[in-house]
N, C-alpha and C. Protein backbone atom coordinates (compact mmCIF):
# COMPACT_ATOMS: atom_id res chain seq x y z
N UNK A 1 0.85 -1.18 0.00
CA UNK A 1 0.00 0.00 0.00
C UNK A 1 0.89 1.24 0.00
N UNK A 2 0.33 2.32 -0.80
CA UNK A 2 1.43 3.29 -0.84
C UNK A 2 0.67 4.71 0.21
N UNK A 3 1.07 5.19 0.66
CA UNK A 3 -0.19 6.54 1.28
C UNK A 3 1.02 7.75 1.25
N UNK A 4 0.12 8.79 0.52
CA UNK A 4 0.58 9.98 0.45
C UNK A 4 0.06 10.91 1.46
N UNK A 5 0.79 11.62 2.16
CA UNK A 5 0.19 13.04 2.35
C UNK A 5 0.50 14.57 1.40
N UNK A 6 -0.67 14.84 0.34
CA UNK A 6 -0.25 15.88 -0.61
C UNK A 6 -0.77 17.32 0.18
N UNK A 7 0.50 18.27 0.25
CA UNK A 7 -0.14 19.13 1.50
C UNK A 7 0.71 19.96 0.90
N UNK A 8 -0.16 21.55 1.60
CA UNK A 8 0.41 22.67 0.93
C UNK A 8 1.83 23.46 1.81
N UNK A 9 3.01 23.82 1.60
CA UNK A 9 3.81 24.52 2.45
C UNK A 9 4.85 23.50 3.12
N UNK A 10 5.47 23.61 3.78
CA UNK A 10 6.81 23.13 4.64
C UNK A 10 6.33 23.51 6.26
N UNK A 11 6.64 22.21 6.98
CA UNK A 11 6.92 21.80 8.28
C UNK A 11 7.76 22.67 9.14
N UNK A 12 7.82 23.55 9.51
CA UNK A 12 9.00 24.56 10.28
C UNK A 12 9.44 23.95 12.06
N UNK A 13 8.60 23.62 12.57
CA UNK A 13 8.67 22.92 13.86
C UNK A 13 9.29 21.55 14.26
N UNK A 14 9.84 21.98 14.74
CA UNK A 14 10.80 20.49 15.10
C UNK A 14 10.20 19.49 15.72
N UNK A 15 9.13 19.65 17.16
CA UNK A 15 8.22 18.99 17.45
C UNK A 15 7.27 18.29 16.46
N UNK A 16 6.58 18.71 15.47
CA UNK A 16 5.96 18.36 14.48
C UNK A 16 6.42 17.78 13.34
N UNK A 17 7.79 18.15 12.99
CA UNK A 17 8.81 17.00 11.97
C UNK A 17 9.17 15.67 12.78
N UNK A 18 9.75 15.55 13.93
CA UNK A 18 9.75 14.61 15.15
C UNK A 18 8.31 13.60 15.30
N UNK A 19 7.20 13.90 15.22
CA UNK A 19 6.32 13.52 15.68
C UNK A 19 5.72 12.40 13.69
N UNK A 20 5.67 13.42 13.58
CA UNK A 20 5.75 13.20 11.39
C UNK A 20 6.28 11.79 11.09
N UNK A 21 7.67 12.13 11.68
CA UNK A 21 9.01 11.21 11.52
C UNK A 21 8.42 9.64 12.17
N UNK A 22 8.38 9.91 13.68
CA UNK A 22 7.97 8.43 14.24
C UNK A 22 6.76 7.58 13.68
N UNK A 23 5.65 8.74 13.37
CA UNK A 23 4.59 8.08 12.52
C UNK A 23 4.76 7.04 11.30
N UNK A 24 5.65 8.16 10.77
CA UNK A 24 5.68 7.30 9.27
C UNK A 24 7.08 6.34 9.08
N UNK A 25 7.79 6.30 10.51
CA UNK A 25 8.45 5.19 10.92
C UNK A 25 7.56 3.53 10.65
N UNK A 26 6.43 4.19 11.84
CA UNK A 26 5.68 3.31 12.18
C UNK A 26 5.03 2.60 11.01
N UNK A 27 4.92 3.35 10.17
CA UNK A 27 4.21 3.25 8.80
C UNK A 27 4.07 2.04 7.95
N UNK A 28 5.88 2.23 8.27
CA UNK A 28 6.88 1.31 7.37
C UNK A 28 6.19 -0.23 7.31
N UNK A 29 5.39 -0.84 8.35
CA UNK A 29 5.14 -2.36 8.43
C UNK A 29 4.23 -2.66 7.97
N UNK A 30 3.45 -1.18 7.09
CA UNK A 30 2.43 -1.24 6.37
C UNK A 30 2.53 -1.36 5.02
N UNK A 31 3.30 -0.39 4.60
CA UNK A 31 3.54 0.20 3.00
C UNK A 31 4.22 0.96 3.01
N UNK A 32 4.52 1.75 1.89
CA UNK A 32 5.17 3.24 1.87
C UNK A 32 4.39 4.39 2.41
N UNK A 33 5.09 5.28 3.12
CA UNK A 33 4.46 6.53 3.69
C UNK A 33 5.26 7.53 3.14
N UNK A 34 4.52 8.53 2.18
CA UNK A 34 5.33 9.90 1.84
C UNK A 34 4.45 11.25 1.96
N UNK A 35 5.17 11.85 2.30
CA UNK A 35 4.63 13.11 2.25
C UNK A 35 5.32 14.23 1.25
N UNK A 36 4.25 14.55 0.32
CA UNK A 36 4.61 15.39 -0.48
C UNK A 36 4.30 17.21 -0.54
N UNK A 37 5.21 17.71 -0.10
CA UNK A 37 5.05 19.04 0.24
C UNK A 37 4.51 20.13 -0.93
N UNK A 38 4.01 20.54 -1.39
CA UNK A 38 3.65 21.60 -2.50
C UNK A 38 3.72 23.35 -2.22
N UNK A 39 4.65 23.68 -3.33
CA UNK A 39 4.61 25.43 -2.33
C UNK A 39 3.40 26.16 -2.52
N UNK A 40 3.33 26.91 -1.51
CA UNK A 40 2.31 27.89 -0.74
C UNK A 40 2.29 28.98 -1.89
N UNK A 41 1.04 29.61 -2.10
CA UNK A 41 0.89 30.82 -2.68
C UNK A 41 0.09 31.49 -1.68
N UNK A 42 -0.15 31.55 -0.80
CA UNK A 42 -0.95 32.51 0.23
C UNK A 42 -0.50 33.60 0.22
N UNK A 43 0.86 34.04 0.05
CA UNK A 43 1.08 35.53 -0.07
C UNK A 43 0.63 36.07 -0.86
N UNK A 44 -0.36 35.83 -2.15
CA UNK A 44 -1.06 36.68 -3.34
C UNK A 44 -1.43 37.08 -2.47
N UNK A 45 -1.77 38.15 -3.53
CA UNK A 45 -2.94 39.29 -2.40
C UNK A 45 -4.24 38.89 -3.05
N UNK A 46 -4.30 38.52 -4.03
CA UNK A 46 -5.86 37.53 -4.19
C UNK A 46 -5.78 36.56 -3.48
N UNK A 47 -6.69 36.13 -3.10
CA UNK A 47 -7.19 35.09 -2.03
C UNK A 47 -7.61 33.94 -3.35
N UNK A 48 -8.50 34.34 -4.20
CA UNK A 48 -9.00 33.06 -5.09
C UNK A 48 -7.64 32.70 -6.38
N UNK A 49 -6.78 33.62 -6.35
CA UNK A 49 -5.56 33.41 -7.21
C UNK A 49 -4.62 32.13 -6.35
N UNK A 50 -4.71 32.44 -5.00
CA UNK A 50 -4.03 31.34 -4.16
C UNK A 50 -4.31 30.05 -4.62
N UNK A 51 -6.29 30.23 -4.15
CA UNK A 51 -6.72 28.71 -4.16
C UNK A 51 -6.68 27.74 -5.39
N UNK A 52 -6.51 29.10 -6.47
CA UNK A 52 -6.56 28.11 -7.81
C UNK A 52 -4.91 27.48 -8.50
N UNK A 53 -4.24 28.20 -7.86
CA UNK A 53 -2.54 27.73 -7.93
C UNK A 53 -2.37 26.85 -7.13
N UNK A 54 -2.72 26.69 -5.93
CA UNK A 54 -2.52 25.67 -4.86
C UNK A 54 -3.32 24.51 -5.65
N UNK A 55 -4.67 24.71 -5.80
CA UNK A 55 -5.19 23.36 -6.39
C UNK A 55 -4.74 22.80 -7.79
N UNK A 56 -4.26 24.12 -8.26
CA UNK A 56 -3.99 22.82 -9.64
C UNK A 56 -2.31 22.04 -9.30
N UNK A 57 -1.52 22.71 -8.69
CA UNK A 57 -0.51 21.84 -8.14
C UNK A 57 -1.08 20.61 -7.50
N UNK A 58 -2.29 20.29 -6.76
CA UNK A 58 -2.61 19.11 -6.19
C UNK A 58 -2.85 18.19 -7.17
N UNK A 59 -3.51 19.29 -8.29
CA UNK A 59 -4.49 18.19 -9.34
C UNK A 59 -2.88 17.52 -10.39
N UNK A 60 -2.23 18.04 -10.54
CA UNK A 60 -0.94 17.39 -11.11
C UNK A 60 -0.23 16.61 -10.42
N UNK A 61 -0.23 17.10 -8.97
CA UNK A 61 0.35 15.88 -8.24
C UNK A 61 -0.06 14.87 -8.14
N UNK A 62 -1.91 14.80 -8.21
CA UNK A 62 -2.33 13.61 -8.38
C UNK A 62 -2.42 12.83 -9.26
N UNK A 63 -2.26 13.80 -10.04
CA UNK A 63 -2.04 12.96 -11.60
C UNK A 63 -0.99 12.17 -11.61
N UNK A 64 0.19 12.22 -11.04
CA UNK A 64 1.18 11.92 -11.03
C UNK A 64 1.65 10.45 -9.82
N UNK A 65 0.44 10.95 -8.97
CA UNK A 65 0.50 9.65 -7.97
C UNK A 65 -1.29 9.12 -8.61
N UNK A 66 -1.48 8.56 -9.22
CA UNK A 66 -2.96 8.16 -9.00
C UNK A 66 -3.44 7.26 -7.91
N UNK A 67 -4.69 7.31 -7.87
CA UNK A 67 -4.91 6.48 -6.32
C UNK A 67 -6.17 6.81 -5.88
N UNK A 68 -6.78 6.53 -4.60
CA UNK A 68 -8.02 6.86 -4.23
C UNK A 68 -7.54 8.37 -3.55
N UNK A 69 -8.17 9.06 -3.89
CA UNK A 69 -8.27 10.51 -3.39
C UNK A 69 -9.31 11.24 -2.05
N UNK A 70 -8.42 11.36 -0.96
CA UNK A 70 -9.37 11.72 0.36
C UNK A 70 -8.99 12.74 0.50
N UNK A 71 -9.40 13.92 0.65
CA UNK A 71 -9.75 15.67 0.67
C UNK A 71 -9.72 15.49 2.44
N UNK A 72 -9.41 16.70 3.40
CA UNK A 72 -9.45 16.67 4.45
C UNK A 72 -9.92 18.12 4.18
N UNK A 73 -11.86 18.27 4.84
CA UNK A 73 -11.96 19.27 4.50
C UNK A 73 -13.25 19.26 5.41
N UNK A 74 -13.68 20.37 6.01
CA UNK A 74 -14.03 20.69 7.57
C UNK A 74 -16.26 20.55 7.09
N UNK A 75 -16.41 20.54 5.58
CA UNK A 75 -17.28 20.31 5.63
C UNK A 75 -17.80 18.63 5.07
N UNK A 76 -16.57 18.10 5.46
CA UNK A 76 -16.49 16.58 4.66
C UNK A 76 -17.02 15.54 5.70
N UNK A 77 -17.09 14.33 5.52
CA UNK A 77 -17.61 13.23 6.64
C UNK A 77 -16.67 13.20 8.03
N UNK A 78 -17.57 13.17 8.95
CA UNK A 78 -16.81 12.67 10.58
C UNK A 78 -17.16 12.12 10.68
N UNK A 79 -16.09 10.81 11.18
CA UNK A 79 -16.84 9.58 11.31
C UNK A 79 -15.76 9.16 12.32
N UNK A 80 -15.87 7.99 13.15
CA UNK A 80 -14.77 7.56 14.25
C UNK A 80 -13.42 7.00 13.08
N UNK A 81 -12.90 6.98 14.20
CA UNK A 81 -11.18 6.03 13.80
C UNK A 81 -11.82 4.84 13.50
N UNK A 82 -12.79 3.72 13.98
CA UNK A 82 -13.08 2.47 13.90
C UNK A 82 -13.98 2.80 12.47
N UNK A 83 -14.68 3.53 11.92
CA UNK A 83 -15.42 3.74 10.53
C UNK A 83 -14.50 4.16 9.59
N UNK A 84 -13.59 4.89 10.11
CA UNK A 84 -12.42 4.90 8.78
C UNK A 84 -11.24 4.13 8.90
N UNK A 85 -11.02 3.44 9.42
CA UNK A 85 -10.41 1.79 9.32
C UNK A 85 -11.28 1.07 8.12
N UNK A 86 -12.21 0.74 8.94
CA UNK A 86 -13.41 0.23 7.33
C UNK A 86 -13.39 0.98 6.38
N UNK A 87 -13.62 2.36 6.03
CA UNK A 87 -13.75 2.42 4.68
C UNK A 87 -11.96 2.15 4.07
N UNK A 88 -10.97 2.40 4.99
CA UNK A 88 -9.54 2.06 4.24
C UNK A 88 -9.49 0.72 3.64
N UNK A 89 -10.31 -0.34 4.61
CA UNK A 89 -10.21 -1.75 4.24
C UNK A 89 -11.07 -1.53 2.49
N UNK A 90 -12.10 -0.78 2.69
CA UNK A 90 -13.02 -0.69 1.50
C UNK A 90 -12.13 -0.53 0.06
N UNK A 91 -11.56 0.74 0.42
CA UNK A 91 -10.73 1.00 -0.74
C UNK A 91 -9.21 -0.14 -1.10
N UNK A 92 -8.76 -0.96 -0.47
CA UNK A 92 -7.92 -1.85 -0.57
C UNK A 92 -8.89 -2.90 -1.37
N UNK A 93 -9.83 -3.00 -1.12
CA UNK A 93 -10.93 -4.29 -1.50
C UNK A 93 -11.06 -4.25 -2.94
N UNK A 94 -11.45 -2.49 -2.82
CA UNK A 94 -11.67 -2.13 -4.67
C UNK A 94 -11.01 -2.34 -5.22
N UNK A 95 -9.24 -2.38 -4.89
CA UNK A 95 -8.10 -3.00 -5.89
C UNK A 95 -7.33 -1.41 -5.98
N UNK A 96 -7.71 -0.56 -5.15
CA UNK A 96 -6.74 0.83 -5.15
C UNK A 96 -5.23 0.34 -4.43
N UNK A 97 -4.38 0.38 -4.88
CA UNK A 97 -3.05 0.37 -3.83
C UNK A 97 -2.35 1.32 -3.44
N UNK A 98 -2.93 2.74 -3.81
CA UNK A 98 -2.07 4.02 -3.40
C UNK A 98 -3.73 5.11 -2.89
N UNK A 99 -3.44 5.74 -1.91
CA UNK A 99 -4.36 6.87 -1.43
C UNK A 99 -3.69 7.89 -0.76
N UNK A 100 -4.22 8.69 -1.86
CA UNK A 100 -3.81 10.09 -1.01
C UNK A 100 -4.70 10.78 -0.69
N UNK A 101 -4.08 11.29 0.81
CA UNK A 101 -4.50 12.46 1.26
C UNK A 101 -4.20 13.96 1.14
N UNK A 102 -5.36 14.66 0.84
CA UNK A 102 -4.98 16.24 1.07
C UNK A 102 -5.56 16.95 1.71
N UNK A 103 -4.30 17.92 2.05
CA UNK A 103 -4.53 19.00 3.07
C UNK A 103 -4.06 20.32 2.06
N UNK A 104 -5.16 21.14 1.69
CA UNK A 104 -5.21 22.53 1.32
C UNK A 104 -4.29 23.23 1.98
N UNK A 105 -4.20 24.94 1.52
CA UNK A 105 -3.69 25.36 2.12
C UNK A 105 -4.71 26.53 2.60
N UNK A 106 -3.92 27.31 3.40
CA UNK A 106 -5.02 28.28 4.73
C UNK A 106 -6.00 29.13 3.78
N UNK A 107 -6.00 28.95 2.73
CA UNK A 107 -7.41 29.17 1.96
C UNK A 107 -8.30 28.54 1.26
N UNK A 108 -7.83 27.38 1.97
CA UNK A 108 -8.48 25.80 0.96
C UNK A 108 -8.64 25.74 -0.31
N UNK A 109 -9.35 24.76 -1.02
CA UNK A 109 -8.60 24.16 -2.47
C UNK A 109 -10.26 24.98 -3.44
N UNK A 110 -10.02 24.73 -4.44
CA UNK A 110 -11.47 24.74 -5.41
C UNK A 110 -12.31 24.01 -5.68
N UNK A 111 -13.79 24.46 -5.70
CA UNK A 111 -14.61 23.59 -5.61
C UNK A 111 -14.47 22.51 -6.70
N UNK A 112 -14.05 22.87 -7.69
CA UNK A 112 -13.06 21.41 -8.63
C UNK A 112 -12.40 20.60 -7.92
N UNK A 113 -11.50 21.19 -6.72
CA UNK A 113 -10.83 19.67 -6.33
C UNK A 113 -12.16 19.08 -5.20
N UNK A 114 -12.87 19.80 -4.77
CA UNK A 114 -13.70 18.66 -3.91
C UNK A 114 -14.69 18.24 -4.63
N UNK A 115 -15.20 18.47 -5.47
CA UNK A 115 -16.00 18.15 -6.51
C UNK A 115 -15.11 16.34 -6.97
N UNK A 116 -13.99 16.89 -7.48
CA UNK A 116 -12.93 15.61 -7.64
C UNK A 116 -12.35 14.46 -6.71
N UNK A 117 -12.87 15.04 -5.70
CA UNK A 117 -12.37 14.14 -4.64
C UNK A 117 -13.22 12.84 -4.85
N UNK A 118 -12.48 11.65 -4.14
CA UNK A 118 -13.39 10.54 -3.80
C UNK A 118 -14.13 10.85 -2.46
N UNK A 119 -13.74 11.17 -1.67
CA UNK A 119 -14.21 10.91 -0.35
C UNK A 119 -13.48 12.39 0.46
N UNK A 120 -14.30 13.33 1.29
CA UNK A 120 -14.34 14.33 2.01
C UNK A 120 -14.53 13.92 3.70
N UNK A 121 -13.29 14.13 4.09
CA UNK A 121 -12.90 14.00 5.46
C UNK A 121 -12.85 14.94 6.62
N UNK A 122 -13.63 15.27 7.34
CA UNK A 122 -14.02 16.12 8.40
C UNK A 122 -13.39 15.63 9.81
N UNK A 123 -12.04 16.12 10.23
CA UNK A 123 -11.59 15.48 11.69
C UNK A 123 -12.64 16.16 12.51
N UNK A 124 -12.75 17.27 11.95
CA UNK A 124 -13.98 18.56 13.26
C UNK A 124 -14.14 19.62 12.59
N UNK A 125 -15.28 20.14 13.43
CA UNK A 125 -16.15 21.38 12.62
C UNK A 125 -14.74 22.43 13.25
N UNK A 126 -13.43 22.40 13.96
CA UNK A 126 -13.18 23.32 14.32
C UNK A 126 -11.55 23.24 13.59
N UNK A 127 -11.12 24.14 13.40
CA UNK A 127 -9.96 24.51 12.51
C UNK A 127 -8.57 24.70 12.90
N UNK A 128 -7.22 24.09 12.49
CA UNK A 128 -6.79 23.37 13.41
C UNK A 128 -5.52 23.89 12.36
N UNK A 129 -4.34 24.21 12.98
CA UNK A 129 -2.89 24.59 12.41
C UNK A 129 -2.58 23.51 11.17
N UNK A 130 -2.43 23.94 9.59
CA UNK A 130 -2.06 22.77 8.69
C UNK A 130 -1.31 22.39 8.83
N UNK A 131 0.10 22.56 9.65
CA UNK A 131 1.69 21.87 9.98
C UNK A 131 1.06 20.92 11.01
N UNK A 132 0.08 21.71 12.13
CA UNK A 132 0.18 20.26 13.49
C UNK A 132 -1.06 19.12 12.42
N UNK A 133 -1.90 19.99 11.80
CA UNK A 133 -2.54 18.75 10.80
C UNK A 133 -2.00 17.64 9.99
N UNK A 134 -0.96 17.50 9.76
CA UNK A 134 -0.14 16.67 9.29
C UNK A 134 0.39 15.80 10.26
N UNK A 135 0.47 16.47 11.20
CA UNK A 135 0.82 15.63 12.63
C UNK A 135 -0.06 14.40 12.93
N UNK A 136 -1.57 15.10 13.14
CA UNK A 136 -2.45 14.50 13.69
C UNK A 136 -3.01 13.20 12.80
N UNK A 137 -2.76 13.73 11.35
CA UNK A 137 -2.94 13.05 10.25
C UNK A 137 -2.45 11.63 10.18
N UNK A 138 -0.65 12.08 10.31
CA UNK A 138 -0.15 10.77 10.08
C UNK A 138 -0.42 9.86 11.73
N UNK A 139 -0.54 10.57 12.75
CA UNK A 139 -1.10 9.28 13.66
C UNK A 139 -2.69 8.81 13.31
N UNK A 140 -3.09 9.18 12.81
CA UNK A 140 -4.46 8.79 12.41
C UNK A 140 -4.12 7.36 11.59
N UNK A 141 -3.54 8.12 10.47
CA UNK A 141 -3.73 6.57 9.84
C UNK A 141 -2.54 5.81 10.33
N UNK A 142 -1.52 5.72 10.96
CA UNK A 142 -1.35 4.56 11.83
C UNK A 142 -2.07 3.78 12.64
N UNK A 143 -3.18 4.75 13.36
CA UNK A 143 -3.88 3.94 14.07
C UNK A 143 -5.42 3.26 13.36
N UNK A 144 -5.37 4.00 12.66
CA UNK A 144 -6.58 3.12 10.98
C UNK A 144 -5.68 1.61 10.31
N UNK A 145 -4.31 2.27 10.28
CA UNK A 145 -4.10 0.17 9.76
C UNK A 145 -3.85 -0.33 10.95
N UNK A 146 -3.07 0.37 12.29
CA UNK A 146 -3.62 -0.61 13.54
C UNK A 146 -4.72 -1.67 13.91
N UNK A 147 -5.98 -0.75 13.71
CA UNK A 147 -7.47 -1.57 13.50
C UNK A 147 -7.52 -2.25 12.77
N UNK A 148 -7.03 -1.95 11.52
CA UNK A 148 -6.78 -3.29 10.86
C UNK A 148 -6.21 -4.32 10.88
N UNK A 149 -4.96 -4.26 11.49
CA UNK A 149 -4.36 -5.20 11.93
C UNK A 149 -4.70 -5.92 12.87
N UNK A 150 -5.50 -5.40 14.03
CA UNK A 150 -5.25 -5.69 15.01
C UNK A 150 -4.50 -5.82 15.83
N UNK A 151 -3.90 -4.53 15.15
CA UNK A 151 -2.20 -4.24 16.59
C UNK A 151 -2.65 -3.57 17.58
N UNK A 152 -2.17 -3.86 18.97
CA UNK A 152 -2.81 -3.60 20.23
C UNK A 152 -2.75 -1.65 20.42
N UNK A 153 -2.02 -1.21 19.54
CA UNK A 153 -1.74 1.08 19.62
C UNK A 153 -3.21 0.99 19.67
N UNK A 154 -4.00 0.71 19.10
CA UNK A 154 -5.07 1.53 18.87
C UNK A 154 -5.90 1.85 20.15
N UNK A 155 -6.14 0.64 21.28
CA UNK A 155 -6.82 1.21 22.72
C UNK A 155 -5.62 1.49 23.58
């Protein structure tokens, strides 16, 4: 299994590269874990000039990794860690072997890329630093193939 994280900007925190790091250590007994960084345009002074440079860099990156496509996006599905274990098993079932995830950047993507998405992922209605999001991210899905496994991290 291959899993991407396609995300906008660079990691500056050492705590949060550290934390990144052990995750996708952990990763390793699964598949490949990469994270692919994409640069930031937030400094336009258009706001919709951002979102549409940021997204079409995603939409090429994905082109470039194909795979099942999960959007992390605050009006997308919440569902527990134990429901998205299952749908990961789901998408392995379908015969996908690579999924990526994305994380926008602080002006989120175009309604083309969620329109494009497979599946829209809601951790919470509340809004959360995109560097520690990557954090939280990659322990997430460690503990999603945990459940699958039945490796004891997850309680």
């Amino acid at each position: 299994m291959n899993i991407n994280i396609i995300c906008i900007g660079k990691v500056k925190e050492k705590y949060i590269l550290d934390g990144i790091a052990e995750f996708s250590k952990r990763m390793q007994a699964f598949g490949k874990f990469k994270i692919i960084e994409l640069k930031e345009f937030g400094n336009d002074s258009d706001r919709s000039t951002s979102i549409e440079k940021e997204s079409k860099s995603i939409f090429e990156t994905l082109e470039k990794n194909k795979g099942y496509n999960i959007l992390l996006d605050i009006q997308g599905k919440n569902i527990s860690s134990e429901e998205m274990a299952k749908e990961i098993e789901n998408i392995c079932i379908k015969g996908y072997s690579t999924i990526n995830f994305i994380i926008g950047g602080s002006y989120g993507v175009s309604d083309e890329l969620k329109k494009e998405s497979d599946f829209r992922l809601s951790f919470s209605k509340m809004t959360f630093p995109h560097q520690l999001m990557r954090l939280i991210l990659s322990e997430q899905i460690y503990r999603w193939f945990s459940i699958i496994n039945n490796i004891k991290y997850h309680k």
